[in-house]
C-alpha atoms as a PDB file:
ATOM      1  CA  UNK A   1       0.000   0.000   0.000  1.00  0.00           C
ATOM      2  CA  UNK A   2       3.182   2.531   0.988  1.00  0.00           C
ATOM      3  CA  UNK A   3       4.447   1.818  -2.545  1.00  0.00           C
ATOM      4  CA  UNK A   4       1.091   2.855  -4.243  1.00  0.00           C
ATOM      5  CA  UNK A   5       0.839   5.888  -1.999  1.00  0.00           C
ATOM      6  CA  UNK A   6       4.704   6.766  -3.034  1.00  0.00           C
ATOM      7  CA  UNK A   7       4.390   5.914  -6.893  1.00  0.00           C
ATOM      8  CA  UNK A   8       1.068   8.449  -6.457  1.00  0.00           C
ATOM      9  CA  UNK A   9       2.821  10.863  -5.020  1.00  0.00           C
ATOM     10  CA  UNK A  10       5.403  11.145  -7.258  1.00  0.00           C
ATOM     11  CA  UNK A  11       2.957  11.207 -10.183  1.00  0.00           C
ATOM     12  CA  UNK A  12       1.265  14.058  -8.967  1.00  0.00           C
ATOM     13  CA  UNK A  13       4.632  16.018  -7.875  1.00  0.00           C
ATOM     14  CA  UNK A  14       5.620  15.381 -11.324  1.00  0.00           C
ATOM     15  CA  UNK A  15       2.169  16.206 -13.524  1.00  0.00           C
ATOM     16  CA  UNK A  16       1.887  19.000 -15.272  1.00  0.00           C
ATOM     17  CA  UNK A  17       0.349  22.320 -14.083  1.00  0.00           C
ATOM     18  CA  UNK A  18      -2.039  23.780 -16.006  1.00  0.00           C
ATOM     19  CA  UNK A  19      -1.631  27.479 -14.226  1.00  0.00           C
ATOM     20  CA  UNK A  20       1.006  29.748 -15.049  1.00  0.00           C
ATOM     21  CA  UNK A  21       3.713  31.192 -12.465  1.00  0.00           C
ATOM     22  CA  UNK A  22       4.782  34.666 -12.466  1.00  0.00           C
ATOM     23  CA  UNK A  23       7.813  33.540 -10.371  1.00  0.00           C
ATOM     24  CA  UNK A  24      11.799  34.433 -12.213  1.00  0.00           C
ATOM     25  CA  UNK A  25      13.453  31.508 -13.939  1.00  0.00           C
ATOM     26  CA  UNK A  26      16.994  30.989 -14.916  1.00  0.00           C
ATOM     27  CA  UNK A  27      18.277  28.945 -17.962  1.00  0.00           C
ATOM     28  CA  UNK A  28      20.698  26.426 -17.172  1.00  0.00           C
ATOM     29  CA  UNK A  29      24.045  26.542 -18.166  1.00  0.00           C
ATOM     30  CA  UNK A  30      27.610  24.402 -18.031  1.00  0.00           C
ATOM     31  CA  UNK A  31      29.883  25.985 -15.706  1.00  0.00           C
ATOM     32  CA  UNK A  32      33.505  25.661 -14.836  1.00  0.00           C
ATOM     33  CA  UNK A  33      34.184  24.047 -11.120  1.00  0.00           C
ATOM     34  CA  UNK A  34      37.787  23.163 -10.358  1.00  0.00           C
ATOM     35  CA  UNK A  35      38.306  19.412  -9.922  1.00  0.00           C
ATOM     36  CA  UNK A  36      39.756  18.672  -6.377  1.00  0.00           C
ATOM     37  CA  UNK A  37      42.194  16.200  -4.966  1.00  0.00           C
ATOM     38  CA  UNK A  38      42.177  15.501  -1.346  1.00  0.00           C
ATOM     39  CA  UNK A  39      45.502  14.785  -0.001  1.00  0.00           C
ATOM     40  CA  UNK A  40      47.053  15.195   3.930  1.00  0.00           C
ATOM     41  CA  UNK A  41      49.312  18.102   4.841  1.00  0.00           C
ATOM     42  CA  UNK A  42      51.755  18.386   7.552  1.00  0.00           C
ATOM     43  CA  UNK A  43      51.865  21.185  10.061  1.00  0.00           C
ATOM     44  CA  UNK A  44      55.745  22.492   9.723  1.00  0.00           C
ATOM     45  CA  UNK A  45      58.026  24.771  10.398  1.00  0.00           C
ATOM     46  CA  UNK A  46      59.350  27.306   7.493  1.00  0.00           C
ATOM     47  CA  UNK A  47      63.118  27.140   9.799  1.00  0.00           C
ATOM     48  CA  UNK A  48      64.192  24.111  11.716  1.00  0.00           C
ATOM     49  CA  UNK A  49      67.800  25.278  12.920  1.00  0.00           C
ATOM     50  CA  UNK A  50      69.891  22.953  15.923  1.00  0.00           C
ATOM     51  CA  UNK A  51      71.141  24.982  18.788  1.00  0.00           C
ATOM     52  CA  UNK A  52      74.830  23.912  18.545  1.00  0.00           C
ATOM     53  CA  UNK A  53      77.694  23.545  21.067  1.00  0.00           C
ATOM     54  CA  UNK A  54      80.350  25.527  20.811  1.00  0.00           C
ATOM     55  CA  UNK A  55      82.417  23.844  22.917  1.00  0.00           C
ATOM     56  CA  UNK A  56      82.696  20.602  24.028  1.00  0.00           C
ATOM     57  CA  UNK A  57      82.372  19.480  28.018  1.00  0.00           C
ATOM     58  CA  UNK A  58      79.717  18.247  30.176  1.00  0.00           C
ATOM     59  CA  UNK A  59      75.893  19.377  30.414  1.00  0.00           C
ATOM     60  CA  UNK A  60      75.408  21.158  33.373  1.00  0.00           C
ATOM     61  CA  UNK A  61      72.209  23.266  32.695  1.00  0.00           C
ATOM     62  CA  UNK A  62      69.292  22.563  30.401  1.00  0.00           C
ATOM     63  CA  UNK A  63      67.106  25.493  30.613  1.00  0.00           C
ATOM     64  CA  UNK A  64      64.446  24.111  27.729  1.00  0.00           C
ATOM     65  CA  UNK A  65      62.700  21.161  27.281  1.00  0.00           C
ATOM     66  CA  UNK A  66      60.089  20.238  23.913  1.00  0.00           C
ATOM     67  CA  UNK A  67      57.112  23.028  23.213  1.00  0.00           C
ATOM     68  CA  UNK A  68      58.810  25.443  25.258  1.00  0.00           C
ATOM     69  CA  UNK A  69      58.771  28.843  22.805  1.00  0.00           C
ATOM     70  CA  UNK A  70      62.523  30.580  22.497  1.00  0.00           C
ATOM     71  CA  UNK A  71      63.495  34.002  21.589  1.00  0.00           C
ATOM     72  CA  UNK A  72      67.049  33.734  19.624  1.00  0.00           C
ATOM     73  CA  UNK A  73      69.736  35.141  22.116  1.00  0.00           C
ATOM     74  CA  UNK A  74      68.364  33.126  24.866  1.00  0.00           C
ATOM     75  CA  UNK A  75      70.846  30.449  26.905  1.00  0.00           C
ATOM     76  CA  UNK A  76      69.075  27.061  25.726  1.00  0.00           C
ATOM     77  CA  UNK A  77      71.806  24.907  27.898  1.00  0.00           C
ATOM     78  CA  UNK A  78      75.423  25.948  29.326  1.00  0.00           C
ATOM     79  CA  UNK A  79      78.784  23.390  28.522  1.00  0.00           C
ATOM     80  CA  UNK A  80      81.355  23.463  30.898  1.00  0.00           C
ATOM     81  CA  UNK A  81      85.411  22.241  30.363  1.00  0.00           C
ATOM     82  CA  UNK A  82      86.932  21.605  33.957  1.00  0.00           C
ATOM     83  CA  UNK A  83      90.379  22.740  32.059  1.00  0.00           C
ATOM     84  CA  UNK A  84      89.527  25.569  30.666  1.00  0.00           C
ATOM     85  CA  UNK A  85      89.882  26.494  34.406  1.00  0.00           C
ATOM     86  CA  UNK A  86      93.126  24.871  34.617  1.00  0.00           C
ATOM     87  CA  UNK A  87      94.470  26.776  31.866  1.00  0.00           C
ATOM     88  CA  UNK A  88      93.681  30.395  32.754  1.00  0.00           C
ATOM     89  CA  UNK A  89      95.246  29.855  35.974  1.00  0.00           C
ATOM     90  CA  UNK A  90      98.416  28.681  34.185  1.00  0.00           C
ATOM     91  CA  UNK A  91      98.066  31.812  32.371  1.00  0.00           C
ATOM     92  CA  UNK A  92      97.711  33.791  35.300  1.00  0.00           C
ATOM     93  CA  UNK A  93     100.432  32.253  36.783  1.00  0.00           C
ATOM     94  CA  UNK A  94     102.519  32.971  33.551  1.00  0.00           C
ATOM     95  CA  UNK A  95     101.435  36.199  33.541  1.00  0.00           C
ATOM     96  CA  UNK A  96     102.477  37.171  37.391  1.00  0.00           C
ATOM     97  CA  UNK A  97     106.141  35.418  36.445  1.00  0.00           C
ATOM     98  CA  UNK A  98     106.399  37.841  33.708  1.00  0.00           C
ATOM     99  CA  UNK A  99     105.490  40.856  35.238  1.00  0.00           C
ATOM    100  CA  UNK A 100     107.974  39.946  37.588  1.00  0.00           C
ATOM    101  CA  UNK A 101     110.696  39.722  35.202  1.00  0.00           C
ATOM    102  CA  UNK A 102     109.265  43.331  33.781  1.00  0.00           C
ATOM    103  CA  UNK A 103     109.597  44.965  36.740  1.00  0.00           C
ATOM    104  CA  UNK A 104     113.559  43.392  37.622  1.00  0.00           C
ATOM    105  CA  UNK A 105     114.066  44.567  33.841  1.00  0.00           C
ATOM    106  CA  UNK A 106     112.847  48.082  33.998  1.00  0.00           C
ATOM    107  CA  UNK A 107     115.022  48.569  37.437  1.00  0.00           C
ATOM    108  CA  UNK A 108     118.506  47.112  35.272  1.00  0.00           C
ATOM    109  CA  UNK A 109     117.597  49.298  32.455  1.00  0.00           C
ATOM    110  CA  UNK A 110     117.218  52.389  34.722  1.00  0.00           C
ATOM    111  CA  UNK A 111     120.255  51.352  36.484  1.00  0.00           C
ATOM    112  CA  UNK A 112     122.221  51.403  33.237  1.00  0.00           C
ATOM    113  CA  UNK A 113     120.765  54.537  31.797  1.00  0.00           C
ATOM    114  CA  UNK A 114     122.459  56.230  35.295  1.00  0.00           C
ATOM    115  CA  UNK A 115     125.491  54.715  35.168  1.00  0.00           C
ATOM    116  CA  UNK A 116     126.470  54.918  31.235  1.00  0.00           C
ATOM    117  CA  UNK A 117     125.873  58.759  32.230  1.00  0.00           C
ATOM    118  CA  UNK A 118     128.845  58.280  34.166  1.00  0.00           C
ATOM    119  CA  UNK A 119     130.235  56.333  31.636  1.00  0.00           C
ATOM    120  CA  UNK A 120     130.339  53.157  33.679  1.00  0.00           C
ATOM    121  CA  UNK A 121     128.662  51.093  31.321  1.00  0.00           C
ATOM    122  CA  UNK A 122     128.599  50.785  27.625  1.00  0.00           C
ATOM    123  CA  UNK A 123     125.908  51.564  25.124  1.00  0.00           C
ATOM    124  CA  UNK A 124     125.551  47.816  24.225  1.00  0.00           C
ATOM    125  CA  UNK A 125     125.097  46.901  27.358  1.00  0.00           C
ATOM    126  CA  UNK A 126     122.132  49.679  27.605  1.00  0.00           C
ATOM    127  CA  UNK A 127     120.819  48.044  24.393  1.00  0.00           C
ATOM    128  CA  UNK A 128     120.819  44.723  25.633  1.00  0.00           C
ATOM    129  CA  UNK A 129     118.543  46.026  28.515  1.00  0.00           C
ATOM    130  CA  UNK A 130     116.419  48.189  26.421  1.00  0.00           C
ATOM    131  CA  UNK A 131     115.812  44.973  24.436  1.00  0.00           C
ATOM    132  CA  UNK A 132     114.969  42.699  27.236  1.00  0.00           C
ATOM    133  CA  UNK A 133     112.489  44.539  28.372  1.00  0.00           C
ATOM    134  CA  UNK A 134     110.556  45.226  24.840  1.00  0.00           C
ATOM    135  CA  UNK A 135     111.145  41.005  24.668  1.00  0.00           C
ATOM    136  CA  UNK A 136     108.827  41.245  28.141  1.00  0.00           C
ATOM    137  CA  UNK A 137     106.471  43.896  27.118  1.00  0.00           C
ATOM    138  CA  UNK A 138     105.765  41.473  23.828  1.00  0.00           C
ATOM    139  CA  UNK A 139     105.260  38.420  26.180  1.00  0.00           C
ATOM    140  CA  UNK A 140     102.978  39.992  28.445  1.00  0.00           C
ATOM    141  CA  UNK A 141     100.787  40.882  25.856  1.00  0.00           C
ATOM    142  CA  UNK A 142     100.976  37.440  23.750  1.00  0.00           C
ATOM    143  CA  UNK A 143     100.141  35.629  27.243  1.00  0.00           C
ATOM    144  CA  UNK A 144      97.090  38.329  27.565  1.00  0.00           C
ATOM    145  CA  UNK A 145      95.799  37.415  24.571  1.00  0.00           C
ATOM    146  CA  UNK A 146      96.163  33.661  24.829  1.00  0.00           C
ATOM    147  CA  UNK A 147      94.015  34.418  28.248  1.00  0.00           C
ATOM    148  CA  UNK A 148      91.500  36.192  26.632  1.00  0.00           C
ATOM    149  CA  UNK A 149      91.270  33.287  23.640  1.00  0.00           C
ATOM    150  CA  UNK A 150      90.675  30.949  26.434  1.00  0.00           C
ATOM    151  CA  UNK A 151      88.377  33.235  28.523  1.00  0.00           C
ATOM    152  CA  UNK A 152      86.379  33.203  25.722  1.00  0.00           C
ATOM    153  CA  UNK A 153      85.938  29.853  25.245  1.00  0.00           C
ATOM    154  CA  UNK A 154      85.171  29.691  28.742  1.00  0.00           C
ATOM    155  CA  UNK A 155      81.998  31.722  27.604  1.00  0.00           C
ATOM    156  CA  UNK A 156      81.242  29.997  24.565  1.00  0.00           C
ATOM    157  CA  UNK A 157      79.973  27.035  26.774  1.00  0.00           C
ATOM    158  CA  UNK A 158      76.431  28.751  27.044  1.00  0.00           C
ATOM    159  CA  UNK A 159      74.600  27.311  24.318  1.00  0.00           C
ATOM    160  CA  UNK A 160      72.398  30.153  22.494  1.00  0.00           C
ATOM    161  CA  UNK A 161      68.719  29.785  20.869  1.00  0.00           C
ATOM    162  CA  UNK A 162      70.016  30.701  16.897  1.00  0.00           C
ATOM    163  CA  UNK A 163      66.350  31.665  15.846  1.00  0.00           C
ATOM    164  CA  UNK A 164      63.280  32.475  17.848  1.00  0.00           C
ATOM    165  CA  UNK A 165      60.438  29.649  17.853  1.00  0.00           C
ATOM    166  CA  UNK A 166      59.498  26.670  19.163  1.00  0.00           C
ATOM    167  CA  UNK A 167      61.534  24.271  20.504  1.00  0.00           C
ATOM    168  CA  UNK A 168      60.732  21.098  18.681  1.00  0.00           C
ATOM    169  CA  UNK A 169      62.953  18.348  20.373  1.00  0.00           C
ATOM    170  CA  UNK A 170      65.704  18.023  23.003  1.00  0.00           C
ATOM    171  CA  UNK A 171      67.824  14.994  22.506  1.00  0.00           C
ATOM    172  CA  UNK A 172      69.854  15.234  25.055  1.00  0.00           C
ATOM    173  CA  UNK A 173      69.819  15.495  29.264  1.00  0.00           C
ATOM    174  CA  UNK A 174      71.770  17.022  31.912  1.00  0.00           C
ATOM    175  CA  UNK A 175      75.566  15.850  32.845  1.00  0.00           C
ATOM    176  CA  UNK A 176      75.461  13.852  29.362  1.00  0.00           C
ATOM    177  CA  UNK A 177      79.015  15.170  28.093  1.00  0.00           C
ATOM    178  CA  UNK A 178      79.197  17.004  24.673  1.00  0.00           C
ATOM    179  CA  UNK A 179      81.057  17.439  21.687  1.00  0.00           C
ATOM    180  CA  UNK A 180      81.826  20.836  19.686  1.00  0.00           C
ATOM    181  CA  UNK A 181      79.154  21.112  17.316  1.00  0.00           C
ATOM    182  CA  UNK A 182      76.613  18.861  18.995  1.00  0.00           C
ATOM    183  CA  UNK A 183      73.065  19.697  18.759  1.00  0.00           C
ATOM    184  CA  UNK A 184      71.080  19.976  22.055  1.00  0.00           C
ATOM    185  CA  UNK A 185      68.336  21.525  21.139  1.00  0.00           C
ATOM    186  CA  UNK A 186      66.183  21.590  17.754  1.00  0.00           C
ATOM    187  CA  UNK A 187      64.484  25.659  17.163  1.00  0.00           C
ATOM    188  CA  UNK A 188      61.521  26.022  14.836  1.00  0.00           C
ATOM    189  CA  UNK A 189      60.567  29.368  13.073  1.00  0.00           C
ATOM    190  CA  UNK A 190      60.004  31.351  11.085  1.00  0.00           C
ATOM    191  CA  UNK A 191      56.418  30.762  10.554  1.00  0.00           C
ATOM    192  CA  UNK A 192      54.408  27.857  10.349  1.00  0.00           C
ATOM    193  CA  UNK A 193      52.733  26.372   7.021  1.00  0.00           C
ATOM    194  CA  UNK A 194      51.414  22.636   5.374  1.00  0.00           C
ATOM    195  CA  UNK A 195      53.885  21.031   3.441  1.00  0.00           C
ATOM    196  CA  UNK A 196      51.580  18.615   0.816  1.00  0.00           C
ATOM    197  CA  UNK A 197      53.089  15.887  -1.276  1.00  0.00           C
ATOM    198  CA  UNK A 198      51.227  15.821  -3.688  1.00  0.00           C
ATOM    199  CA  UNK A 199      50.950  12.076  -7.136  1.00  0.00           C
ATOM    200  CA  UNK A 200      53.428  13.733  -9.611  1.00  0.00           C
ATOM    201  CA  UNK A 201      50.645  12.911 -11.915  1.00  0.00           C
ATOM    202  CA  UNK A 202      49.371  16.208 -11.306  1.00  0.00           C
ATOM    203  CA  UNK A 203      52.358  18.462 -11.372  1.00  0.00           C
ATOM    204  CA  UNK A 204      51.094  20.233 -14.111  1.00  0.00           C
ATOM    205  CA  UNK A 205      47.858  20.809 -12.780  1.00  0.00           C
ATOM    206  CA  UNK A 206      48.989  22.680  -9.905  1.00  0.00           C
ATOM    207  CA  UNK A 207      50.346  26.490  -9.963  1.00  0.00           C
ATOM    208  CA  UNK A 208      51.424  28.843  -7.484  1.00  0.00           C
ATOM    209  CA  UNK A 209      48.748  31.080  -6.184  1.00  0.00           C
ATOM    210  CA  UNK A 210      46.321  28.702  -6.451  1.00  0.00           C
ATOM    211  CA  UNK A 211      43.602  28.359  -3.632  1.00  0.00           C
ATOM    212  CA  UNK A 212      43.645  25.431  -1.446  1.00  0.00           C
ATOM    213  CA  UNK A 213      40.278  24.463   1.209  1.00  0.00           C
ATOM    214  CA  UNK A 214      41.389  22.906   4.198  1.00  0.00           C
ATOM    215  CA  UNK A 215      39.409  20.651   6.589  1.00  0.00           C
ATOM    216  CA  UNK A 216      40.282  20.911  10.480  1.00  0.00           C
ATOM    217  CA  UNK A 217      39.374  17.841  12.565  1.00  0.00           C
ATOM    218  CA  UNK A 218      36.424  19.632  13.819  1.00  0.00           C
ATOM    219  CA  UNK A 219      35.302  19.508   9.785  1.00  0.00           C
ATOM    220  CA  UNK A 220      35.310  22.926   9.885  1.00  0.00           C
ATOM    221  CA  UNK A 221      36.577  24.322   6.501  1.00  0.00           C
ATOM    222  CA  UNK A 222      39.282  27.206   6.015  1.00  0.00           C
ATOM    223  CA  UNK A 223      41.048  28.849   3.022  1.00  0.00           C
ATOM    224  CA  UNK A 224      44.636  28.639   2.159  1.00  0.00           C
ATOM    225  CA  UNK A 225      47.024  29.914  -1.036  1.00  0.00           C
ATOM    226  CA  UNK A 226      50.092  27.659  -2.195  1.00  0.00           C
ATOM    227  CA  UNK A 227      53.139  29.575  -2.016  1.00  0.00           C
ATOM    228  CA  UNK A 228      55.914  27.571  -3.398  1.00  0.00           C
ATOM    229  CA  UNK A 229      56.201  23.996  -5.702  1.00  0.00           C
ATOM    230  CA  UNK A 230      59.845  22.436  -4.992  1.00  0.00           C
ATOM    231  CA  UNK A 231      61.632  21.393  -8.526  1.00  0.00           C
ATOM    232  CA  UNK A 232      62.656  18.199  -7.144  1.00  0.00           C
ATOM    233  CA  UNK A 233      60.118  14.667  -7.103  1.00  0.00           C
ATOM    234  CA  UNK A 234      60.325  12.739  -3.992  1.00  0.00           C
ATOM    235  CA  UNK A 235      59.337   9.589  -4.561  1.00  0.00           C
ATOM    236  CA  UNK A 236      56.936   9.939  -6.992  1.00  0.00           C
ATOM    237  CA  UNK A 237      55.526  13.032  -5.535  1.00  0.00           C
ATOM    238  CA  UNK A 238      55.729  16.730  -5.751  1.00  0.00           C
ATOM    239  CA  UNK A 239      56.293  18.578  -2.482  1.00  0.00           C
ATOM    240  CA  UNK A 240      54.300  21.812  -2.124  1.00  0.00           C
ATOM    241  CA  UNK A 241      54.267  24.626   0.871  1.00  0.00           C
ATOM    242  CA  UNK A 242      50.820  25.817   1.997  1.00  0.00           C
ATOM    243  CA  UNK A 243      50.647  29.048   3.631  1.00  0.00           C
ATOM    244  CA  UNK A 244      47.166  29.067   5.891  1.00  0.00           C
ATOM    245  CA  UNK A 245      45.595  31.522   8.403  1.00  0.00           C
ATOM    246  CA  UNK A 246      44.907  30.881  12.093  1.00  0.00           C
ATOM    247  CA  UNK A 247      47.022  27.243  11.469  1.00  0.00           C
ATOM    248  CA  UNK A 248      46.593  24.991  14.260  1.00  0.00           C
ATOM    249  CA  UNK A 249      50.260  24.896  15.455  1.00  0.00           C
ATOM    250  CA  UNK A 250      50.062  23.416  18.849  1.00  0.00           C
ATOM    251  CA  UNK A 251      51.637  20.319  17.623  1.00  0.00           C
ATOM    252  CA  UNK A 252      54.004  20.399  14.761  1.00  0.00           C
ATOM    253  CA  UNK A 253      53.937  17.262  12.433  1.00  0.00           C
ATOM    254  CA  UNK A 254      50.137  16.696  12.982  1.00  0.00           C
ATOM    255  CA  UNK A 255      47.948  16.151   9.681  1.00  0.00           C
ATOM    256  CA  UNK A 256      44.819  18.280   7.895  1.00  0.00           C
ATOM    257  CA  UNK A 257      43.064  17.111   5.482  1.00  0.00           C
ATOM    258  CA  UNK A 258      43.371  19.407   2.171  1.00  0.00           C
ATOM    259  CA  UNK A 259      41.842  19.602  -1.251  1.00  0.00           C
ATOM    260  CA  UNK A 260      44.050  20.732  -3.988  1.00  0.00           C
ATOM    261  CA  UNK A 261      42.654  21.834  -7.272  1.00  0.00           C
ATOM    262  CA  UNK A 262      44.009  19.533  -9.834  1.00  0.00           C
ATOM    263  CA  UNK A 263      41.914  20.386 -13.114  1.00  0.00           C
ATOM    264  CA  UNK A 264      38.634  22.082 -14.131  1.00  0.00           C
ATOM    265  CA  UNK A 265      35.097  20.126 -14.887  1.00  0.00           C
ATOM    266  CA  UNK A 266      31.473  21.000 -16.392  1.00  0.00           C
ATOM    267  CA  UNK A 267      28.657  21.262 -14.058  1.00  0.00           C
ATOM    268  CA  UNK A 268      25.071  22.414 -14.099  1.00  0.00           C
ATOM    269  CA  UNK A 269      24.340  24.486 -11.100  1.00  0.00           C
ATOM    270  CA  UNK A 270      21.119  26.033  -9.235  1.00  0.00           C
ATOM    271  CA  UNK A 271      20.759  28.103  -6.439  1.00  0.00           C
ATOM    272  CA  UNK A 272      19.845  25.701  -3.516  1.00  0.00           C
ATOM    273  CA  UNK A 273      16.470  27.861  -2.587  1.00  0.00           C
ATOM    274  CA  UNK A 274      15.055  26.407  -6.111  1.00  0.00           C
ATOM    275  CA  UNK A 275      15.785  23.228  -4.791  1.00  0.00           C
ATOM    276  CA  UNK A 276      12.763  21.991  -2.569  1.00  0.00           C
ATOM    277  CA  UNK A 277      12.867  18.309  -0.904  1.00  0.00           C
ATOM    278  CA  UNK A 278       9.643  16.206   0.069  1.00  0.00           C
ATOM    279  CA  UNK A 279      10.054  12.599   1.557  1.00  0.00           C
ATOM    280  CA  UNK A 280      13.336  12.070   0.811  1.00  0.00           C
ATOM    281  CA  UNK A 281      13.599  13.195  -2.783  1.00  0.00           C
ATOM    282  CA  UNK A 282      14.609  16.630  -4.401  1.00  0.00           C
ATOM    283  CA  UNK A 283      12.626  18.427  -6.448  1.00  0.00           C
ATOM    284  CA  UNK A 284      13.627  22.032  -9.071  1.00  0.00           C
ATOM    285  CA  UNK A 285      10.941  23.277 -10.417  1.00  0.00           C
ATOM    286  CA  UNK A 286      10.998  23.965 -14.309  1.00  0.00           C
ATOM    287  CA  UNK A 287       8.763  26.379 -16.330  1.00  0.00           C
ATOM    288  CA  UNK A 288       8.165  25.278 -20.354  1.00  0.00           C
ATOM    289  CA  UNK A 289       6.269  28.419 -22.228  1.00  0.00           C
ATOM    290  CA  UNK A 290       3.351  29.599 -19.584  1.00  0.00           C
ATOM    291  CA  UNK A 291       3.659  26.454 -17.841  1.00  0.00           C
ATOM    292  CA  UNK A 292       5.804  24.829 -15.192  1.00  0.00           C
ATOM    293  CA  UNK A 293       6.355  21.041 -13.321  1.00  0.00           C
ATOM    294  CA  UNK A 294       8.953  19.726 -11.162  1.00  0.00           C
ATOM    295  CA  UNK A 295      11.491  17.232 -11.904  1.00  0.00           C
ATOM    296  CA  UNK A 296      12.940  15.354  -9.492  1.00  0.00           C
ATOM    297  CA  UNK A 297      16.669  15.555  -9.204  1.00  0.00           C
ATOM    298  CA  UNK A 298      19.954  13.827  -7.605  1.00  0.00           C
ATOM    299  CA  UNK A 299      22.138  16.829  -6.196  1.00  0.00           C
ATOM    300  CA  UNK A 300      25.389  16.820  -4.847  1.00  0.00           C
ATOM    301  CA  UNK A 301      26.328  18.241  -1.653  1.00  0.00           C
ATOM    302  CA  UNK A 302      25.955  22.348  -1.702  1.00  0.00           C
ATOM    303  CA  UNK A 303      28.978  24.285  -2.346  1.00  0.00           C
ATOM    304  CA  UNK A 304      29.717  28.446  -2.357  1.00  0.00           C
ATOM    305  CA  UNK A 305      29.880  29.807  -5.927  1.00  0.00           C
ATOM    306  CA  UNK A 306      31.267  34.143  -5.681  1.00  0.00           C
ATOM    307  CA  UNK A 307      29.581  33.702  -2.609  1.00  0.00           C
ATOM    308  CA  UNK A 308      26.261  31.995  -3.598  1.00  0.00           C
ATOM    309  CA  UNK A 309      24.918  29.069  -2.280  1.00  0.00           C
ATOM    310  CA  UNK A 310      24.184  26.469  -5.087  1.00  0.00           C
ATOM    311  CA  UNK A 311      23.268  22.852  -5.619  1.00  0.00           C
ATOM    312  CA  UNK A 312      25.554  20.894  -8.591  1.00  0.00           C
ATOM    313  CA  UNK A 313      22.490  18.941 -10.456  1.00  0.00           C
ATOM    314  CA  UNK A 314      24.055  15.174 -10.695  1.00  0.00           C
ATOM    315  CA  UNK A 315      21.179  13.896 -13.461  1.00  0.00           C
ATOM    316  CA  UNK A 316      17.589  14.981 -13.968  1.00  0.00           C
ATOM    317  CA  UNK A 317      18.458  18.113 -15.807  1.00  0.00           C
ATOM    318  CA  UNK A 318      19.567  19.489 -18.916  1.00  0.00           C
ATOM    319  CA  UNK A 319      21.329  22.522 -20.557  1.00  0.00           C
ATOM    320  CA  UNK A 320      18.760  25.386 -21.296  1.00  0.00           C
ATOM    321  CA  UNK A 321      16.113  23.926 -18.848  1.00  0.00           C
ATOM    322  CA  UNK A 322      14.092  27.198 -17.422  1.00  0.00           C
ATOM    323  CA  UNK A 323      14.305  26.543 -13.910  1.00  0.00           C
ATOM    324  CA  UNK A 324      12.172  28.414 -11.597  1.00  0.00           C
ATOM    325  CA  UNK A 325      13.202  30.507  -8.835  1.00  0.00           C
ATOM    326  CA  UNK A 326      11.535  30.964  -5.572  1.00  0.00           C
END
């Protein structure tokens, strides 16, 4: 009985009216959607740089630890060397012996300057002493700047942020002993944007500028522009760069789902107010000369067209069909 009342319904839904509408129409026409392929981006960093040590020694501060954000300058961790103790007190032991010997040099020299007055002494001799202590001056100052080389290395054990960001991983732990050069710390910045990788199939299809919709996991949607196609294919696939507003970055690595336009198809299009759905089944309604009836359709899910609302009409439909609007 449900089936006859159906199949009735129907009949009459689709039956011709024999009263004329005053209502606007539109003629259908083909147009132009882009074709989209949905791929995964990651969330990443435009800069990934290593904090570095510049010294090698043992760990005996780590000041950072993974999500912490960095502002380049800061200490991330400090290296110390035990002998780069030892060896500016050597220095300063070297130096003290030499200023010693300065001092016992200046008094011979002024002692000879007073006594080749009296002509006690020679002028070679005087020479001799002049020269000794210039030898001294020259030693003091090469031993000063050995101190200061080594001072400075002293310093260099504090470990500095090189960019400001996010600190993405730590690999290492305190009192674990370091080489020169090591990396203790991994900074990202720079910005954050989705990196796609994209079936080299469609390299050709794809151009910078392009717009890119972008699915959060709440299904929300969002807008995004791709800024840069890399020259080299990885693996059978090119790698883009997706610059995106208001990008989640609380975790870096993390996956969106995004649809890349990858081509251009034909559709037939109506504004979803002319489309009108009664137990189950959509209806557009369609004026011929003074008369109009309703066809029933299969639509595809709505979309925003220069920012209309409209319905793509899957079959049920043709090109030039005056279709009513509400």
């Amino acid at each position: 009985m449900k089936k006859y009342l159906l199949a009735a319904q129907m009949a009459a839904t689709i039956a011709f009216l024999s009263s004329p509408v005053s209502a606007e129409s539109l003629s259908l026409q083909m147009t132009t959607l882009p074709e989209w392929k949905a791929v995964y981006g990651r969330v990443e960093t435009r800069d990934s740089v290593p904090a570095r040590a510049r010294i090698g020694g043992t760990l005996i501060e780590l000041n950072v630890a993974e999500g912490d954000t960095v502002a380049a300058g800061d200490v991330v961790a400090t290296v110390k060397d035990d002998k780069i103790d030892f060896q500016v007190a050597a220095l300063d032991a070297q130096l003290k012996g030499l200023q010693a010997s300065l001092e016992n040099a200046q008094s011979e020299l002024a002692r000879g300057e007073e006594l080749i007055k009296r002509g006690v002494t020679t002028a070679q001799r005087l020479d001799a002493l002049r020269t000794q202590v210039d030898v001294l001056n020259n030693q003091i100052a090469a031993t000063e700047a050995q101190r200061l080389v080594v001072v400075q290395q002293s310093r260099e054990g504090e470990i500095l942020a090189p960019a400001a960001g996010k600190v993405l991983s730590v690999p290492v732990t305190r009192d674990a002993v370091i080489m020169p050069g090591e990396a203790v710390a991994t900074i990202g910045g720079g910005g954050f944007f989705l990196r796609l990788a994209i079936p080299e199939r469609h390299a050709d299809l794809l151009a910078e500028g392009a717009s890119i919709e972008i699915e959060d996991v709440t299904g929300n949607p969002g807008k995004g522009r791709l800024v840069k196609l890399y020259p080299e294919i990885d693996n059978g696939r090119v790698i883009a760069d997706v610059e995106v507003n208001d990008l989640p970055t609380s975790y870096v690595g993390k996956r969106l789902l995004v649809r890349v336009p990858v081509g251009e198809r034909n559709a037939l299009l109506v504004p979803q107010e002319a489309v009108s759905n009664r137990h189950g089944l959509d209806f557009v309604a369609i004026r011929n000369g003074e008369d109009t009836f309703e066809k029933a359709v299969v639509t595809a899910a709505p979309l925003t067209v220069n920012g209309q609302v409209m319905v793509e009409i899957l079959t049920g439909l043709e090109i030039a069909d005056e279709v009513v609007l509400p």
